[in-house]
PDB file of N, CA and C in Angstrom:
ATOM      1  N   UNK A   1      -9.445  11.481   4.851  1.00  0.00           N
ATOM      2  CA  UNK A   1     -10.698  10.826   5.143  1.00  0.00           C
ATOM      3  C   UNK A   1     -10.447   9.454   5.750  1.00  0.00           C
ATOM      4  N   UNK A   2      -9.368   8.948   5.302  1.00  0.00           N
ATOM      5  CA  UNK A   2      -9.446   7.518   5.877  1.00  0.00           C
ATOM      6  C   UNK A   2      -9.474   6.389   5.431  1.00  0.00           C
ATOM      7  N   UNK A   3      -9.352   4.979   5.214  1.00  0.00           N
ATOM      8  CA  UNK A   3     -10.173   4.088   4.691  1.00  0.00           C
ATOM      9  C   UNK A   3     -11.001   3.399   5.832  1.00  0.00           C
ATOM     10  N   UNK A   4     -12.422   2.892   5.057  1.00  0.00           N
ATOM     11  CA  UNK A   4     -12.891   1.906   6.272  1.00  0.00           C
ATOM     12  C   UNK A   4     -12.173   0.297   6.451  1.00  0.00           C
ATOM     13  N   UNK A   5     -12.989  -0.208   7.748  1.00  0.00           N
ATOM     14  CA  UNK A   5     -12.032  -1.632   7.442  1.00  0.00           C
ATOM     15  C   UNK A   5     -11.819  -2.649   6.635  1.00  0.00           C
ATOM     16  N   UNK A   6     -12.927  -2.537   5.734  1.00  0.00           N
ATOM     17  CA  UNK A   6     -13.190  -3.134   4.722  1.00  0.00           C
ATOM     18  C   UNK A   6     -11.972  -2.760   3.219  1.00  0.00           C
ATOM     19  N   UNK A   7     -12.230  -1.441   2.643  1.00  0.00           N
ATOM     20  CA  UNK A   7     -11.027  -0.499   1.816  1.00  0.00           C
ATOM     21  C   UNK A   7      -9.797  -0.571   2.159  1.00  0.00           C
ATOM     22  N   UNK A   8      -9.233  -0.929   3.652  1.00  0.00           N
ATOM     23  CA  UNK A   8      -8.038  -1.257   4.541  1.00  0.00           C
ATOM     24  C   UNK A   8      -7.734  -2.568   3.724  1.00  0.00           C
ATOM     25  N   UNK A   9      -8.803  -3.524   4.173  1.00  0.00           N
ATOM     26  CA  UNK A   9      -7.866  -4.682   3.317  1.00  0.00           C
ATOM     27  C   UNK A   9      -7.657  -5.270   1.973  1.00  0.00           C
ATOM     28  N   UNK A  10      -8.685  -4.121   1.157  1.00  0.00           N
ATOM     29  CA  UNK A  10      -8.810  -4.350  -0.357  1.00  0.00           C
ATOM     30  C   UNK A  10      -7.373  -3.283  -0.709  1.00  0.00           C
ATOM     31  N   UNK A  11      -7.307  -2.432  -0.047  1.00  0.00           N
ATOM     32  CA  UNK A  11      -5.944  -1.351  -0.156  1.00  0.00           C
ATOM     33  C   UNK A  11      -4.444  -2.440   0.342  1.00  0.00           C
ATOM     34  N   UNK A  12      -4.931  -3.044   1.252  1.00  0.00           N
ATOM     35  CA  UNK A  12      -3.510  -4.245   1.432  1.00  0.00           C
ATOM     36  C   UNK A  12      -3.540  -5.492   0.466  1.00  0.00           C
ATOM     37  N   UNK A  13      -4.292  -5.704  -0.031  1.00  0.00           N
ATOM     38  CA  UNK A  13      -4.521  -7.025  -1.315  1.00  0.00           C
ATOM     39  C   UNK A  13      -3.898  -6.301  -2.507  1.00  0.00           C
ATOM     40  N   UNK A  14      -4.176  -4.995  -2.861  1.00  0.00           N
ATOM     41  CA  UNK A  14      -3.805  -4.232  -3.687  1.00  0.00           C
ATOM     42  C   UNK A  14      -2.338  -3.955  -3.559  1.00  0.00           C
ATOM     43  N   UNK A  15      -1.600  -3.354  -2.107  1.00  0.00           N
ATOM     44  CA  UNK A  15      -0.330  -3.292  -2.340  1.00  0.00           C
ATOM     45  C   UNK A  15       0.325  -4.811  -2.386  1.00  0.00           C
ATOM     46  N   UNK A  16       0.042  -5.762  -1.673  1.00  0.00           N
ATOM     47  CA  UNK A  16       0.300  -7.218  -1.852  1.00  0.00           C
ATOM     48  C   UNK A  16       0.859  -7.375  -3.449  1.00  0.00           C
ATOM     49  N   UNK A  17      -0.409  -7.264  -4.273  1.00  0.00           N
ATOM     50  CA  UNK A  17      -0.818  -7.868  -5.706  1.00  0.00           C
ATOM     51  C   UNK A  17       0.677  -7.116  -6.690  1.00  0.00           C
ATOM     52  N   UNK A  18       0.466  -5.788  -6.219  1.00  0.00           N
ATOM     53  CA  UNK A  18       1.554  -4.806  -6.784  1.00  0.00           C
ATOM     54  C   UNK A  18       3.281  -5.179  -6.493  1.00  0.00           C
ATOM     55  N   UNK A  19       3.020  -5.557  -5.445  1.00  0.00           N
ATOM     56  CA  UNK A  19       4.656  -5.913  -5.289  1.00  0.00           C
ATOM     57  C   UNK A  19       4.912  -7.210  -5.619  1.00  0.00           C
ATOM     58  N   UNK A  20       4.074  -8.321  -5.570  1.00  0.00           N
ATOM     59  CA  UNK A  20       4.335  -9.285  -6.105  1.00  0.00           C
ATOM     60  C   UNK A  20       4.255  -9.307  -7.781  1.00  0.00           C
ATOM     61  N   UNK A  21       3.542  -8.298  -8.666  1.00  0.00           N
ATOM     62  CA  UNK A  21       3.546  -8.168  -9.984  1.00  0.00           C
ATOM     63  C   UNK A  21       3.234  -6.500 -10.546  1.00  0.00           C
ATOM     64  N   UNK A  22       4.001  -5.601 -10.272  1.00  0.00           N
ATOM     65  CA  UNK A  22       4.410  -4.432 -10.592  1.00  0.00           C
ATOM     66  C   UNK A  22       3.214  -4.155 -11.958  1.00  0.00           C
ATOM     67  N   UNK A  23       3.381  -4.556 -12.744  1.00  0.00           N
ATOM     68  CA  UNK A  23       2.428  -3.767 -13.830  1.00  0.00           C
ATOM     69  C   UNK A  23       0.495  -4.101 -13.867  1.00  0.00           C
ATOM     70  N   UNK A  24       0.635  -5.196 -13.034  1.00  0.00           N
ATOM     71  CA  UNK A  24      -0.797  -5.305 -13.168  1.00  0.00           C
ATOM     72  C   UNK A  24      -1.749  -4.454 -12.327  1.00  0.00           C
ATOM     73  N   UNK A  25      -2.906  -4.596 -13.322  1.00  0.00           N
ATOM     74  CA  UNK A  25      -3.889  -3.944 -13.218  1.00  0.00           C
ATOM     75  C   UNK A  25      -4.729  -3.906 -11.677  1.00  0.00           C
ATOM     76  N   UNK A  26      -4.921  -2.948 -10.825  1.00  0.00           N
ATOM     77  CA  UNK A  26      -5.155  -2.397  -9.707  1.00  0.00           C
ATOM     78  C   UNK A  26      -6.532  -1.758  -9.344  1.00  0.00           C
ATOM     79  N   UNK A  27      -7.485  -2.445  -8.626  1.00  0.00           N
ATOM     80  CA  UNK A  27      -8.705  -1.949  -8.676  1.00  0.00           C
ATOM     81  C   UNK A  27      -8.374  -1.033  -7.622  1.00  0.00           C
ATOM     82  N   UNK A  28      -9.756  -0.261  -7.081  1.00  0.00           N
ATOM     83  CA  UNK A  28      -9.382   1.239  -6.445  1.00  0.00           C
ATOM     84  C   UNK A  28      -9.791   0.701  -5.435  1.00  0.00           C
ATOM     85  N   UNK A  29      -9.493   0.319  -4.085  1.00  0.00           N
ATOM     86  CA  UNK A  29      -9.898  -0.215  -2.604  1.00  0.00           C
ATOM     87  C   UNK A  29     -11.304   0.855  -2.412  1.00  0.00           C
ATOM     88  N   UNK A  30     -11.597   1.762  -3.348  1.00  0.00           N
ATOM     89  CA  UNK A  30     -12.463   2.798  -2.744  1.00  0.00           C
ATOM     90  C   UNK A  30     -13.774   2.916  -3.461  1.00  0.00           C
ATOM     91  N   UNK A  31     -13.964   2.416  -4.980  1.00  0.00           N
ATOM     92  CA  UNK A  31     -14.815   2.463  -5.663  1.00  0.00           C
ATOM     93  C   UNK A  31     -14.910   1.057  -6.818  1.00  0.00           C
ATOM     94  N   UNK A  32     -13.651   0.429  -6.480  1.00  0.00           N
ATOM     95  CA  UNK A  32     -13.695  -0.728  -7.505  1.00  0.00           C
ATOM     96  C   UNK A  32     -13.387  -0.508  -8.744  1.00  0.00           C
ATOM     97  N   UNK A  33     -13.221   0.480  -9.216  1.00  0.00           N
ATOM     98  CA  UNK A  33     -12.655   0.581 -10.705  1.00  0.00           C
ATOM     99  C   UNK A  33     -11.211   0.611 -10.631  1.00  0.00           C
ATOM    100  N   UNK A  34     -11.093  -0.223 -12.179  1.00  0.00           N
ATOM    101  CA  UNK A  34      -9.482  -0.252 -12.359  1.00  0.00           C
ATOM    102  C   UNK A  34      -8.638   0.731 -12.912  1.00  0.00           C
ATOM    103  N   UNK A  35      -7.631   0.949 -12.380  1.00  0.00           N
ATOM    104  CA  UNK A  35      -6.540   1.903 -12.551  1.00  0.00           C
ATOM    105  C   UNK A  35      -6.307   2.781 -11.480  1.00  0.00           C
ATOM    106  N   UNK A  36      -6.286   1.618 -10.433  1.00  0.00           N
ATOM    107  CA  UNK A  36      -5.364   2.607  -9.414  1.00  0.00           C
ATOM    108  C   UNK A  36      -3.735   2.920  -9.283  1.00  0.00           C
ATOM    109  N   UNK A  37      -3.406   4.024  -9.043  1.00  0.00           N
ATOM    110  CA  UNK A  37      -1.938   4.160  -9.211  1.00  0.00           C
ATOM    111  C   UNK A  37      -1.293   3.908  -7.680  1.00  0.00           C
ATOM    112  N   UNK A  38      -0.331   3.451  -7.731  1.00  0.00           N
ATOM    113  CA  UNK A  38       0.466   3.516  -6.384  1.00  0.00           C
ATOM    114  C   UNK A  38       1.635   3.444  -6.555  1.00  0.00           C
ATOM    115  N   UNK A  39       2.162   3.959  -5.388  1.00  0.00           N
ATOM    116  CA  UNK A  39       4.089   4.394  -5.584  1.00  0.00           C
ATOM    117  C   UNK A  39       4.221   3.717  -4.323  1.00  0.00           C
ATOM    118  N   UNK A  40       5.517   3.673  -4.091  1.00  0.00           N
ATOM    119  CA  UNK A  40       6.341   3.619  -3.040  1.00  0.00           C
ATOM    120  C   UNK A  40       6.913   4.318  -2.453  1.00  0.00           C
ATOM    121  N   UNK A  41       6.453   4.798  -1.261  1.00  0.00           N
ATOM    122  CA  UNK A  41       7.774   5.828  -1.010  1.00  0.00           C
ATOM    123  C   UNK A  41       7.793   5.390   0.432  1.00  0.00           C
ATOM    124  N   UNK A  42       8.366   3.913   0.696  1.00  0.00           N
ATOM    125  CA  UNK A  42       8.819   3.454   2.090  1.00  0.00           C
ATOM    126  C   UNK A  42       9.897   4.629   2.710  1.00  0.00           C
ATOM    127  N   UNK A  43      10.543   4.526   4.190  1.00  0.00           N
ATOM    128  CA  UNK A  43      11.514   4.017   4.398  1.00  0.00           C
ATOM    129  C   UNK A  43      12.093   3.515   4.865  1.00  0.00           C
ATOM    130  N   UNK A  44      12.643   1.960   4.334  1.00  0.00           N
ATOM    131  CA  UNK A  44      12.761   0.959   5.018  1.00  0.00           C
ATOM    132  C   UNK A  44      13.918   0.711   5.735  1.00  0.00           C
ATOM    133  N   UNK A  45      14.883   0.253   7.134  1.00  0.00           N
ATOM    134  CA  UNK A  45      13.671  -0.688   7.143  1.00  0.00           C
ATOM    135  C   UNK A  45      12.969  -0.771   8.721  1.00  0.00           C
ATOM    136  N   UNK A  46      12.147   0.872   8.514  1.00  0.00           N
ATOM    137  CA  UNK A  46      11.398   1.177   9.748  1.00  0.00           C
ATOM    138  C   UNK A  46      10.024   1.049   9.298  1.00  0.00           C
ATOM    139  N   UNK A  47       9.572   1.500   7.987  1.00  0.00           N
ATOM    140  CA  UNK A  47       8.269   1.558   7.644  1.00  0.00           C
ATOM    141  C   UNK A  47       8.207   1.851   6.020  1.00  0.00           C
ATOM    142  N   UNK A  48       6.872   0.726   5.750  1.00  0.00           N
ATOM    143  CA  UNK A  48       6.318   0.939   4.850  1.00  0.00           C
ATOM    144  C   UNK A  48       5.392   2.396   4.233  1.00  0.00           C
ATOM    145  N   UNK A  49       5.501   2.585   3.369  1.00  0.00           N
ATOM    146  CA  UNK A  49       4.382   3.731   3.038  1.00  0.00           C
ATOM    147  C   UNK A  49       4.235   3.588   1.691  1.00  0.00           C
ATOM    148  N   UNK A  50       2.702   4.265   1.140  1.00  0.00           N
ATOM    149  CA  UNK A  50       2.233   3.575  -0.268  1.00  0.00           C
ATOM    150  C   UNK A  50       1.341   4.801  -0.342  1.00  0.00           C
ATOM    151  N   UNK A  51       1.602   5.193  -1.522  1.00  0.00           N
ATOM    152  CA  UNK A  51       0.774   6.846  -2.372  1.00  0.00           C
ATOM    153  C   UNK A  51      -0.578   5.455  -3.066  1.00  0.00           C
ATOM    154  N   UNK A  52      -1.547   5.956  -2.399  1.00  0.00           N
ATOM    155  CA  UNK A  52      -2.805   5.123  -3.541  1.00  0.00           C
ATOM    156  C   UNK A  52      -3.244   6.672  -3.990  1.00  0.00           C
ATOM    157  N   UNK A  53      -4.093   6.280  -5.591  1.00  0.00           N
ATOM    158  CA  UNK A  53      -4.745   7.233  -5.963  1.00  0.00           C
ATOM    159  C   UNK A  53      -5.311   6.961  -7.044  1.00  0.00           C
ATOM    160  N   UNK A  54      -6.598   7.390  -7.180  1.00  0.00           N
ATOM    161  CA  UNK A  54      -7.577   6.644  -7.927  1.00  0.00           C
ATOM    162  C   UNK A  54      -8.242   7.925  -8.962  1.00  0.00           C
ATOM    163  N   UNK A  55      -8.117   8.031 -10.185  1.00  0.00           N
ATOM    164  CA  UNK A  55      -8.525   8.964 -10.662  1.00  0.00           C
ATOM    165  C   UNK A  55     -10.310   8.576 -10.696  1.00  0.00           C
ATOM    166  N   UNK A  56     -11.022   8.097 -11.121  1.00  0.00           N
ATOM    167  CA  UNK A  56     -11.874   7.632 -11.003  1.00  0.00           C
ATOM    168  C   UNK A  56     -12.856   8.240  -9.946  1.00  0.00           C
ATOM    169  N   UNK A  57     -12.887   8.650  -8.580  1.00  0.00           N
ATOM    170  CA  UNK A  57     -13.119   8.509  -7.518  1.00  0.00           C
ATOM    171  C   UNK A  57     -12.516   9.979  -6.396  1.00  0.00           C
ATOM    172  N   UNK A  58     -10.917  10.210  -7.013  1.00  0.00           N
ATOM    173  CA  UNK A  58     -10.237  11.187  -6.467  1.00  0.00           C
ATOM    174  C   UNK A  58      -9.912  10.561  -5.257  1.00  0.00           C
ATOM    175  N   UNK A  59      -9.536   9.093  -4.859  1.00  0.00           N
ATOM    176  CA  UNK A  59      -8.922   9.196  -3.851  1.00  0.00           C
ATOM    177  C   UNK A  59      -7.357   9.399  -3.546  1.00  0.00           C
ATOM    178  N   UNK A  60      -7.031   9.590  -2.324  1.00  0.00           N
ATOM    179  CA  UNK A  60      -5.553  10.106  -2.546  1.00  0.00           C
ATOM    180  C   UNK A  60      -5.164   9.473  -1.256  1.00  0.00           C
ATOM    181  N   UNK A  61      -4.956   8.530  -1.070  1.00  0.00           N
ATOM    182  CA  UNK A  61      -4.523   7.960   0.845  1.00  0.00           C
ATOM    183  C   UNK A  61      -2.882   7.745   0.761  1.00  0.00           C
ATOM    184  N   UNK A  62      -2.252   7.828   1.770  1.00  0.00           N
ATOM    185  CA  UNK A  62      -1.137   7.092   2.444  1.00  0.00           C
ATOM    186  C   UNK A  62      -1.182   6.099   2.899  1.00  0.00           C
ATOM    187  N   UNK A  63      -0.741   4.793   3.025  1.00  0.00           N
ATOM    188  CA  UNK A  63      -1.215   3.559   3.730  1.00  0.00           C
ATOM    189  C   UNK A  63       0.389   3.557   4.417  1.00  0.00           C
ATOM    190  N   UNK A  64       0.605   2.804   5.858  1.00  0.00           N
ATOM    191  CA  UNK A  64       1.563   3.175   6.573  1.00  0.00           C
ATOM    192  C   UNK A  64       1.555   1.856   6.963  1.00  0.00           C
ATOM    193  N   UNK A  65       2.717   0.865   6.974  1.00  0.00           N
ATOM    194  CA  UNK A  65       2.616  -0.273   7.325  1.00  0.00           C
ATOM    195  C   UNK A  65       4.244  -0.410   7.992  1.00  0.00           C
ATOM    196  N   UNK A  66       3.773  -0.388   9.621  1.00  0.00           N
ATOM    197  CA  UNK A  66       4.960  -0.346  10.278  1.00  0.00           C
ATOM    198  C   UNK A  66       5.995  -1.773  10.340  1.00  0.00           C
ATOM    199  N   UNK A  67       6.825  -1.231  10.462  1.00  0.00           N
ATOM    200  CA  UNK A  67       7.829  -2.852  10.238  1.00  0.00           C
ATOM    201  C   UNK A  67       8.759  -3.205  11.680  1.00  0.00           C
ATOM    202  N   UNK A  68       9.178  -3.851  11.733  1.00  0.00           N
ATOM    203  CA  UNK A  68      10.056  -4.049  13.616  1.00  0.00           C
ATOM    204  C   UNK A  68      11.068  -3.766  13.390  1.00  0.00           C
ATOM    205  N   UNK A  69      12.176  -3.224  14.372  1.00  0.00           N
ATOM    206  CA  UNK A  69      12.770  -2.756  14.358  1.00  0.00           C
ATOM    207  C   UNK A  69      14.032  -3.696  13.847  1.00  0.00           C
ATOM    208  N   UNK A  70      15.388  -2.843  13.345  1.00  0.00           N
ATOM    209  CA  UNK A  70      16.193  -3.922  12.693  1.00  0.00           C
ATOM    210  C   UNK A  70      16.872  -5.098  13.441  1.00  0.00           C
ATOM    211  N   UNK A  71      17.105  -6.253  13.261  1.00  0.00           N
ATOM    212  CA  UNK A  71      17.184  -7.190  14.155  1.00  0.00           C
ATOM    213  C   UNK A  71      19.079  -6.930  13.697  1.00  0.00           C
ATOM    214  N   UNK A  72      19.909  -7.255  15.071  1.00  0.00           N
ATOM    215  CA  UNK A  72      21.129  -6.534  14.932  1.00  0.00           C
ATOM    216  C   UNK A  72      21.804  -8.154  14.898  1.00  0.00           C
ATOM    217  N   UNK A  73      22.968  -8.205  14.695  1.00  0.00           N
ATOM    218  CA  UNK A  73      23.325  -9.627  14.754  1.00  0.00           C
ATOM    219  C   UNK A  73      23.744 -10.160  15.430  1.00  0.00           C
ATOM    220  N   UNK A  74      23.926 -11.854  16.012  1.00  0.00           N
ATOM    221  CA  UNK A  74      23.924 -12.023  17.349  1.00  0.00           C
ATOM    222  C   UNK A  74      25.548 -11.731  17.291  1.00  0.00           C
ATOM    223  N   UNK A  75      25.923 -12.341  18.841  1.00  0.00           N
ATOM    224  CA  UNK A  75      27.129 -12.647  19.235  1.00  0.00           C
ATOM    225  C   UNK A  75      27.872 -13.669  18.678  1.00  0.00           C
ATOM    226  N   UNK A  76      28.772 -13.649  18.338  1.00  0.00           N
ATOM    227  CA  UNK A  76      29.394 -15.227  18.395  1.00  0.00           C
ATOM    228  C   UNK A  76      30.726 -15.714  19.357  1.00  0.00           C
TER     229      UNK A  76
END
């Protein structure tokens, strides 16, 4: 289904919040109730990716957050 643009950035505040503090509590970018679950299953370091899922609601998204390519090291 998608998120709208709005759920987009409550779904990026959410993975934000999570990686900066792993156990706390996670509202659902989709309905606002707490206990959303999310995993990780990047692979980095080409791209981000994030399992949301909200029992509450039944949502189930992928969020895909592309990263640049690896920077190689200079010359010396």
């Amino acid at each position: 289904m998608g998120f709208s643009a709005d759920e987009m950035k409550a779904a990026l505040h959410a993975i934000a919040r999570w990686r900066a503090e792993p156990e706390a509590s996670l509202a659902c970018p989709r309905c606002g109730e707490t206990g959303l679950s999310l995993a990780d299953h990047s692979a980095r370091p080409y791209a981000e990716w994030y399992q949301l899922s909200c029992r509450a609601c039944g949502l189930e998204e992928m969020v895909h957050i592309p990263l640049g390519p690896p920077v190689m090291g200079g010359l010396d």
